[in-house]
C-alpha atoms as a PDB file:
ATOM      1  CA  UNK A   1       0.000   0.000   0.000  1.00  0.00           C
ATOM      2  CA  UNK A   2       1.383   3.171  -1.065  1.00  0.00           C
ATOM      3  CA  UNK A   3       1.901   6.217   1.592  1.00  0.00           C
ATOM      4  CA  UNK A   4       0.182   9.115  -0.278  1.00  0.00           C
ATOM      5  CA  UNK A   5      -3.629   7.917  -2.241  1.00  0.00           C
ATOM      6  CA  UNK A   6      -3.417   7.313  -5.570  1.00  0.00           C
ATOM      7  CA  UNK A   7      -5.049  10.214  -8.199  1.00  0.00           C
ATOM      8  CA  UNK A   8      -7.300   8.102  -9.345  1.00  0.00           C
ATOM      9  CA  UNK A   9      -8.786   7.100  -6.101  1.00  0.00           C
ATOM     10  CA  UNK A  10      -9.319  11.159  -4.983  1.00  0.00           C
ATOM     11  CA  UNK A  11     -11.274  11.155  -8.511  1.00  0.00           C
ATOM     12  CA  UNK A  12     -13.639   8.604  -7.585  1.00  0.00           C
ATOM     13  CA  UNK A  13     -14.384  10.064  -4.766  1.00  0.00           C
ATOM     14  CA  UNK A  14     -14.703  13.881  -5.009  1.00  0.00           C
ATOM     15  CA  UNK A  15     -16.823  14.325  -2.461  1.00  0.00           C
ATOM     16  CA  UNK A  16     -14.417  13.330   0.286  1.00  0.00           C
ATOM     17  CA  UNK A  17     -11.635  15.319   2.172  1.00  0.00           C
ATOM     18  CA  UNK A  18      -8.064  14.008   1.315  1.00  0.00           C
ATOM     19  CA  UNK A  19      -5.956  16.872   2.109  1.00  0.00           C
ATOM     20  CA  UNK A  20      -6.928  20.448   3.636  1.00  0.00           C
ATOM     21  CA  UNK A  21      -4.681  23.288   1.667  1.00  0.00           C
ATOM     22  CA  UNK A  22      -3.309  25.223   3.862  1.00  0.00           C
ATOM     23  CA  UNK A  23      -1.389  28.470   2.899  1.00  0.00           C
ATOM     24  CA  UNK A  24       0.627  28.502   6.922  1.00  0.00           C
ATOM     25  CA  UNK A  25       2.698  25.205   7.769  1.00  0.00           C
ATOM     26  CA  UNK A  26      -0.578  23.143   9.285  1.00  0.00           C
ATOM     27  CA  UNK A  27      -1.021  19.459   9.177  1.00  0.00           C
ATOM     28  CA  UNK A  28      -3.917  17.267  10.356  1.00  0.00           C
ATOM     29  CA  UNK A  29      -2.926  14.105  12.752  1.00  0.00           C
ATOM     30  CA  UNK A  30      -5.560  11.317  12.887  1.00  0.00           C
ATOM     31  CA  UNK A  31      -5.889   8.283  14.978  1.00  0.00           C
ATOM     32  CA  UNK A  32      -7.809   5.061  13.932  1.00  0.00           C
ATOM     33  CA  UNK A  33      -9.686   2.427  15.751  1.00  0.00           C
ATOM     34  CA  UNK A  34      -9.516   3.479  19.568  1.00  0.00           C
ATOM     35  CA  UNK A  35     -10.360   4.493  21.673  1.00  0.00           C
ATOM     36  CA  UNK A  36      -8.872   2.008  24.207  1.00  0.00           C
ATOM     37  CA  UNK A  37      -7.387   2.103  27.913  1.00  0.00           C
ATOM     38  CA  UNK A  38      -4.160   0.352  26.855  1.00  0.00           C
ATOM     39  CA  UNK A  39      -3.278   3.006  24.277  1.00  0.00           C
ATOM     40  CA  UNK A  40      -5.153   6.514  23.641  1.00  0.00           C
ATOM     41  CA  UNK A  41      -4.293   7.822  26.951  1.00  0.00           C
ATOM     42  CA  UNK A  42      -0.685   7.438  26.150  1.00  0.00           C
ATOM     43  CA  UNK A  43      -0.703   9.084  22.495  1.00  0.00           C
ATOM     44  CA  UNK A  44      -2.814  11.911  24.111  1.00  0.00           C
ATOM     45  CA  UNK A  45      -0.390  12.689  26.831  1.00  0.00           C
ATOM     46  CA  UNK A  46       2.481  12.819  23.920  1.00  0.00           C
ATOM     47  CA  UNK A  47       0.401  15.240  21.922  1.00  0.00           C
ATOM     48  CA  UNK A  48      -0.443  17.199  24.727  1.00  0.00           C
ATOM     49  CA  UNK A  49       3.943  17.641  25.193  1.00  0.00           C
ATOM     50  CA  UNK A  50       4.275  18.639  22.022  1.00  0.00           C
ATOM     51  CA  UNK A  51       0.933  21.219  22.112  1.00  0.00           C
ATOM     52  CA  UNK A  52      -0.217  18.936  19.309  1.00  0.00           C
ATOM     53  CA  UNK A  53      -4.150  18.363  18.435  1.00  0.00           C
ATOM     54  CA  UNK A  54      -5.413  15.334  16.779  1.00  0.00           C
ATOM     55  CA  UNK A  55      -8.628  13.855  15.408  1.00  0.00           C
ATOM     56  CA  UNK A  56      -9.581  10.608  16.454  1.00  0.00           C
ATOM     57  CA  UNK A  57     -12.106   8.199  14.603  1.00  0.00           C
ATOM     58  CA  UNK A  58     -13.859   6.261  16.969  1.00  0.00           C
ATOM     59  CA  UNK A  59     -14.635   2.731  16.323  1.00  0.00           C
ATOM     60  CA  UNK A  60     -18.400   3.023  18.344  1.00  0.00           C
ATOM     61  CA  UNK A  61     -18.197  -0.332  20.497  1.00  0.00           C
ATOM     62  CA  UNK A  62     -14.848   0.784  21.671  1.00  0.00           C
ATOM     63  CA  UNK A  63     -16.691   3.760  22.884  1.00  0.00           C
ATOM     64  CA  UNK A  64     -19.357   1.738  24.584  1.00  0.00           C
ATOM     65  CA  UNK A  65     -16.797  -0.122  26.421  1.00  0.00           C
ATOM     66  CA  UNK A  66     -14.577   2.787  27.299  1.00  0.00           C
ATOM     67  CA  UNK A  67     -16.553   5.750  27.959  1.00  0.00           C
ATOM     68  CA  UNK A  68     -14.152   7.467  30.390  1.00  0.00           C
ATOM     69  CA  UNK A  69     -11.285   7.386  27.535  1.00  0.00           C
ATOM     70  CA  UNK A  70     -13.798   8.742  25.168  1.00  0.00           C
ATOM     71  CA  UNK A  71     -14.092  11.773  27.636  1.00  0.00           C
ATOM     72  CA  UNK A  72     -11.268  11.510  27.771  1.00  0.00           C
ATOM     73  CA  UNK A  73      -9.955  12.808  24.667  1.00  0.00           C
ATOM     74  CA  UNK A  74     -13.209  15.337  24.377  1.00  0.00           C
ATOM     75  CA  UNK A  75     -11.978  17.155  27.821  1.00  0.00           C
ATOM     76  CA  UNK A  76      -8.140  17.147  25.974  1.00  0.00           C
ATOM     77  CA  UNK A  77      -9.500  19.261  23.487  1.00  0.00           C
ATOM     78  CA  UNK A  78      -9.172  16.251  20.849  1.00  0.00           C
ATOM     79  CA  UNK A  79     -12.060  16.295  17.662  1.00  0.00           C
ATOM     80  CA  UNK A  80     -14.053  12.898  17.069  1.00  0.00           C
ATOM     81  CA  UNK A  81     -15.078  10.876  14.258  1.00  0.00           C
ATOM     82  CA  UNK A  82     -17.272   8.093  13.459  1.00  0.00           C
ATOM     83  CA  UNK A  83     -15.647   4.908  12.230  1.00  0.00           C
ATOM     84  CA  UNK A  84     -18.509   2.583  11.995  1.00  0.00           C
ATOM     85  CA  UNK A  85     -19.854   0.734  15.170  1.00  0.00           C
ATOM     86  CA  UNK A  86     -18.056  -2.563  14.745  1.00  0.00           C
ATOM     87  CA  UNK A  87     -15.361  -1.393  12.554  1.00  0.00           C
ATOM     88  CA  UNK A  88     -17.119  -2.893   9.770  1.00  0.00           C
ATOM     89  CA  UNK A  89     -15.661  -3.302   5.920  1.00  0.00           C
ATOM     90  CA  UNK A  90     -17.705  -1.786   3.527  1.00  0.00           C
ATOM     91  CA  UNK A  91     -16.683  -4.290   0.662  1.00  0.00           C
ATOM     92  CA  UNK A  92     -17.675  -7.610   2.869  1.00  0.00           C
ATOM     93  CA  UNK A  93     -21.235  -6.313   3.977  1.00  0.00           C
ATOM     94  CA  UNK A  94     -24.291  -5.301   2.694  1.00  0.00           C
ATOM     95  CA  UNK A  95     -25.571  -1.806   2.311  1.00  0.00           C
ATOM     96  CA  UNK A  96     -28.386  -1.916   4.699  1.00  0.00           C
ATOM     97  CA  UNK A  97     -25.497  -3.321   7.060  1.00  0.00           C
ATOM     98  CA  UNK A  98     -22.788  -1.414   6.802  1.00  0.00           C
ATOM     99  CA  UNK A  99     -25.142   2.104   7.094  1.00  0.00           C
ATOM    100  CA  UNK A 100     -27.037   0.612  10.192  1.00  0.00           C
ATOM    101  CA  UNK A 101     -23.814   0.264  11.139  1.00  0.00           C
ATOM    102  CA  UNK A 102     -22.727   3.546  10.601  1.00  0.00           C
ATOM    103  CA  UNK A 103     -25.864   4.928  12.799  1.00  0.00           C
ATOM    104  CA  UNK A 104     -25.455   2.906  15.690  1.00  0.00           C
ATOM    105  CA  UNK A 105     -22.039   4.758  15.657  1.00  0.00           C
ATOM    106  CA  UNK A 106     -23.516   7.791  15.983  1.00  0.00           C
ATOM    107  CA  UNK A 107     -25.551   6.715  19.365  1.00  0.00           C
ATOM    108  CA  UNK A 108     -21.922   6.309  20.862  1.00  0.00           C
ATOM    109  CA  UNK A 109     -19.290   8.847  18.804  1.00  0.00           C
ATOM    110  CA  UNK A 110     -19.611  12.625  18.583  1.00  0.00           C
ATOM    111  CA  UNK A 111     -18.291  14.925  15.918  1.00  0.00           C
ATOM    112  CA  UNK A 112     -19.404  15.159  12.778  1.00  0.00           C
ATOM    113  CA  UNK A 113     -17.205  13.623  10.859  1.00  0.00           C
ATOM    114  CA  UNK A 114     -16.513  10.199   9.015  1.00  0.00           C
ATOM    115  CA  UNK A 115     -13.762   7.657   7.811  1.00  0.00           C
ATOM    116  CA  UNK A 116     -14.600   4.254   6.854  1.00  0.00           C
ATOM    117  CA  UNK A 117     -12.593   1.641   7.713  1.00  0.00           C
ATOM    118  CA  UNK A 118      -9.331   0.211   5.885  1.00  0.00           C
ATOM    119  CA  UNK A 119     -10.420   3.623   3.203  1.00  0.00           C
ATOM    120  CA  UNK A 120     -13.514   1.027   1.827  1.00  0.00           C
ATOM    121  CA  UNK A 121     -16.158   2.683   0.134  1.00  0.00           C
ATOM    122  CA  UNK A 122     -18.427   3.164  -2.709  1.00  0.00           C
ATOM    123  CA  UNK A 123     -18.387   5.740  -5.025  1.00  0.00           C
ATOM    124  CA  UNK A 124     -22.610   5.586  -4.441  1.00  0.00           C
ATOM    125  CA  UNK A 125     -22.454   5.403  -0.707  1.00  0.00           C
ATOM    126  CA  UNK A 126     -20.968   9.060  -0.537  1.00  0.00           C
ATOM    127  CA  UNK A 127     -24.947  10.802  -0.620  1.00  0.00           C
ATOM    128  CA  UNK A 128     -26.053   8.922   2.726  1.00  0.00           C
ATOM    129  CA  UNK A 129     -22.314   9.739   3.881  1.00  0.00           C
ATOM    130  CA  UNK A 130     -22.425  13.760   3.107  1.00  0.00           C
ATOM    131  CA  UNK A 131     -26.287  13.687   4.561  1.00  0.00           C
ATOM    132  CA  UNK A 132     -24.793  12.581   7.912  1.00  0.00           C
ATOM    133  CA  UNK A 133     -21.995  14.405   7.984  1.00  0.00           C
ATOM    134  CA  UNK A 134     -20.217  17.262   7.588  1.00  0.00           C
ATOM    135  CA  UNK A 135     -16.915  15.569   6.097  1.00  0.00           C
ATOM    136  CA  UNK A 136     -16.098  12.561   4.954  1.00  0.00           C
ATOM    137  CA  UNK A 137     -12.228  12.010   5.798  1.00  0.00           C
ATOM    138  CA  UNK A 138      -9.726  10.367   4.218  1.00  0.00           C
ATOM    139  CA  UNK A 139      -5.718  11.066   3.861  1.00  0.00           C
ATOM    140  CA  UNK A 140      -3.301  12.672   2.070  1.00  0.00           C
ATOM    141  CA  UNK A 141      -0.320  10.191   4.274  1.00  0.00           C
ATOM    142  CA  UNK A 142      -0.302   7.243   5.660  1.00  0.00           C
ATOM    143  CA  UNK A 143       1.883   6.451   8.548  1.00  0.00           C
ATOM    144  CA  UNK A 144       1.403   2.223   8.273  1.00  0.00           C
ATOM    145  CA  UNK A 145       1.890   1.955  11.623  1.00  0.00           C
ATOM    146  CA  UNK A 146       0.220  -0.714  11.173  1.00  0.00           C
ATOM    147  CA  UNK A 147       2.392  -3.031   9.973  1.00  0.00           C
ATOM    148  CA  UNK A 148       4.126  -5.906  11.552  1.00  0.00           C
ATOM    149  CA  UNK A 149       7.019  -5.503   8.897  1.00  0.00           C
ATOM    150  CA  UNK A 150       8.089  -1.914   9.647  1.00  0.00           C
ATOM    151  CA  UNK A 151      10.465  -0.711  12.384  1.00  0.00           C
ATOM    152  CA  UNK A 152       9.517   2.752  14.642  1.00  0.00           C
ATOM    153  CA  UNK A 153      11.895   4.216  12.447  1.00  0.00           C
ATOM    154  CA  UNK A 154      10.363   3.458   8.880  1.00  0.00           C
ATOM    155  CA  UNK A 155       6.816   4.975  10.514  1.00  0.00           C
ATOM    156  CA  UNK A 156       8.675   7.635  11.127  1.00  0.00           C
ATOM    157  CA  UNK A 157      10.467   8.413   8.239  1.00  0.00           C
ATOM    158  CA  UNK A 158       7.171   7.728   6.026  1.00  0.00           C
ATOM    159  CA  UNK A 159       5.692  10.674   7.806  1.00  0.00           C
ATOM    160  CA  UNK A 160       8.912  13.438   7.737  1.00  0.00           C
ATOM    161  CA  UNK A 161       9.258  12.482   4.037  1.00  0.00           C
ATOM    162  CA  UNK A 162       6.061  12.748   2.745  1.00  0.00           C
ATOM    163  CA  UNK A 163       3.910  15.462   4.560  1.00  0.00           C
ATOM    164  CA  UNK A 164       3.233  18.684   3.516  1.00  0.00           C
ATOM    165  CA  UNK A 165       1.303  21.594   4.738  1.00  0.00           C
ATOM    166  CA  UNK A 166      -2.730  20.434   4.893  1.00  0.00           C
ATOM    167  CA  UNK A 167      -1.639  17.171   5.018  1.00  0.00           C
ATOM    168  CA  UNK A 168      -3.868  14.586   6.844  1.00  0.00           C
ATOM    169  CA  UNK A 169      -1.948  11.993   8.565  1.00  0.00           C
ATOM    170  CA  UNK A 170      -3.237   8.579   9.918  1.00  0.00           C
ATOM    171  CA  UNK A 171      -2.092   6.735  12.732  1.00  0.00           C
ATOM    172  CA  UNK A 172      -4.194   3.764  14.679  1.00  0.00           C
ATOM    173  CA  UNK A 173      -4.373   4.122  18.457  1.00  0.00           C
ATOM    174  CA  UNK A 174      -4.242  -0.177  18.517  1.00  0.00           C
ATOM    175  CA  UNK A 175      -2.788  -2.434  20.231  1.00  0.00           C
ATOM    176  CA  UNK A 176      -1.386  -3.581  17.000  1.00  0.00           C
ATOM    177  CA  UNK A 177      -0.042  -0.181  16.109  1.00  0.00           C
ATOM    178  CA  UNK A 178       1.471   0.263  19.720  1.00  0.00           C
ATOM    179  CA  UNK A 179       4.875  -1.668  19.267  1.00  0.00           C
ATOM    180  CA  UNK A 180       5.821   0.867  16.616  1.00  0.00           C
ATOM    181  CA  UNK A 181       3.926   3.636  17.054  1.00  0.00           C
ATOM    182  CA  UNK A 182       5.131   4.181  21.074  1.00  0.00           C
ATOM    183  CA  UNK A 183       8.673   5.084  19.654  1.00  0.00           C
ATOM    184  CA  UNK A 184       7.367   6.807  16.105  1.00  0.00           C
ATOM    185  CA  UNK A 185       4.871   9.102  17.338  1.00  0.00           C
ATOM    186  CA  UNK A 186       7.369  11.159  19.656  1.00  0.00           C
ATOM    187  CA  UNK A 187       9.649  11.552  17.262  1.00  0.00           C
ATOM    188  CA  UNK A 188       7.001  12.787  14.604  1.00  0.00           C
ATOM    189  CA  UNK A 189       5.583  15.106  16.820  1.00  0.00           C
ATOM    190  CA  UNK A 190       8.917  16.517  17.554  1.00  0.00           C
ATOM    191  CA  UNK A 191      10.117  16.582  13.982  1.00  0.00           C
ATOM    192  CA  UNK A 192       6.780  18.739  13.089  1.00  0.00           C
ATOM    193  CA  UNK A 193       7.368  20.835  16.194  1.00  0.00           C
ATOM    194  CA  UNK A 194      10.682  21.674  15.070  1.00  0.00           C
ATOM    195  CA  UNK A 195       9.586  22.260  11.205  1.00  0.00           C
ATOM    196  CA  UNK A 196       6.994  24.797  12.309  1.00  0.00           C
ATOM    197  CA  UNK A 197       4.088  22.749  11.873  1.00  0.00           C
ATOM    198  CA  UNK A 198       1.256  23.012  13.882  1.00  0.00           C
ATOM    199  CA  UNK A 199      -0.958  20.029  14.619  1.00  0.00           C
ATOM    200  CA  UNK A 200      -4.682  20.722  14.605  1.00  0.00           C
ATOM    201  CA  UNK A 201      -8.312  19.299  14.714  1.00  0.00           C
ATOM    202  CA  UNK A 202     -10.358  18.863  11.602  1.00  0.00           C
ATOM    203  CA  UNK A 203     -13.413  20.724  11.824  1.00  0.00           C
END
């Protein structure tokens, strides 16, 4: 999977946000699939070092289960997203499923915002999408923190040679993404710090 979205994909879907132009040196850090004891609480504390903001996209069960992290990252001064209920694929379920999904979110995950998981969508689900939200968010940079095969230091250096002012950046607040992303994520925030970036909700 490449870092940066291919041109085609942005054309299929015009109605989504990719990137935010920005004319001052400001970037847009996300965090997937929290939130969760084990994890958020420790990327917010390192963004709150660095005076960096971040919006998180909340898978909605993870909510149910772990209100008080969810307040959590409200009373930080953190912006949330929806990210399904169940963290549901879009290509392996049904229509009716993966939007009832989508709305049982809601009942959990404030914000108005919305990123489906793994990026799957349909060009023909963006309507109901744009009707329940304000923005539907995708990314100009991915980190790939995900991934079992990359060191701290390739996460890193994905980020510091790709991003760009208005860039939107995803990371996963996981326990998968952990291993790398407890030794990455300082360093990013410091190298954006230092650049003259600064690191702000999307809205």
């Amino acid at each position: 999977m490449k870092v940066r979205p291919p041109l085609l994909l942005r054309w299929m879907f015009p109605g989504t946000t990719w990137r935010i132009p920005e004319k001052e040196k400001r970037v847009y850090i996300t965090f997937d699939d929290g939130p969760i004891p084990e994890v958020t609480p420790r990327v917010v504390e390192m963004l709150n070092k660095y005076g960096a903001k971040a919006t998180f996209f909340c898978v909605g069960d993870n909510v149910r289960k772990h209100p008080e992290v969810y307040s959590m990252l409200i009373n930080n001064g953190m912006a949330t997203g929806n990210h399904t209920y169940s963290h549901l694929k879009a290509w392996q379920s049904s229509k009716s499923e993966y939007f009832s999904d989508i709305k049982k979110g809601k009942h959990y995950i404030g914000g108005n915002l919305y990123r489906p998981p793994h990026g799957q969508l349909y060009p023909w689900y963006i309507g109901f999408l744009k009707r329940n939200f304000s923005k539907v968010v995708m990314w100009d940079l991915l980190s790939q923190d995900w991934k079992n095969d990359l060191s701290a230091d390739d996460i890193y250096k994905n980020v510091i040679r790709n991003v760009r002012s208005g860039s939107i950046i995803v990371f996963h607040d996981s326990l998968k993404a952990w291993p790398r992303l407890e030794t990455a994520l300082p360093l990013t925030l410091e190298f954006l710090k230092r650049e003259g970036y600064s690191m702000e909700i999307i809205q």
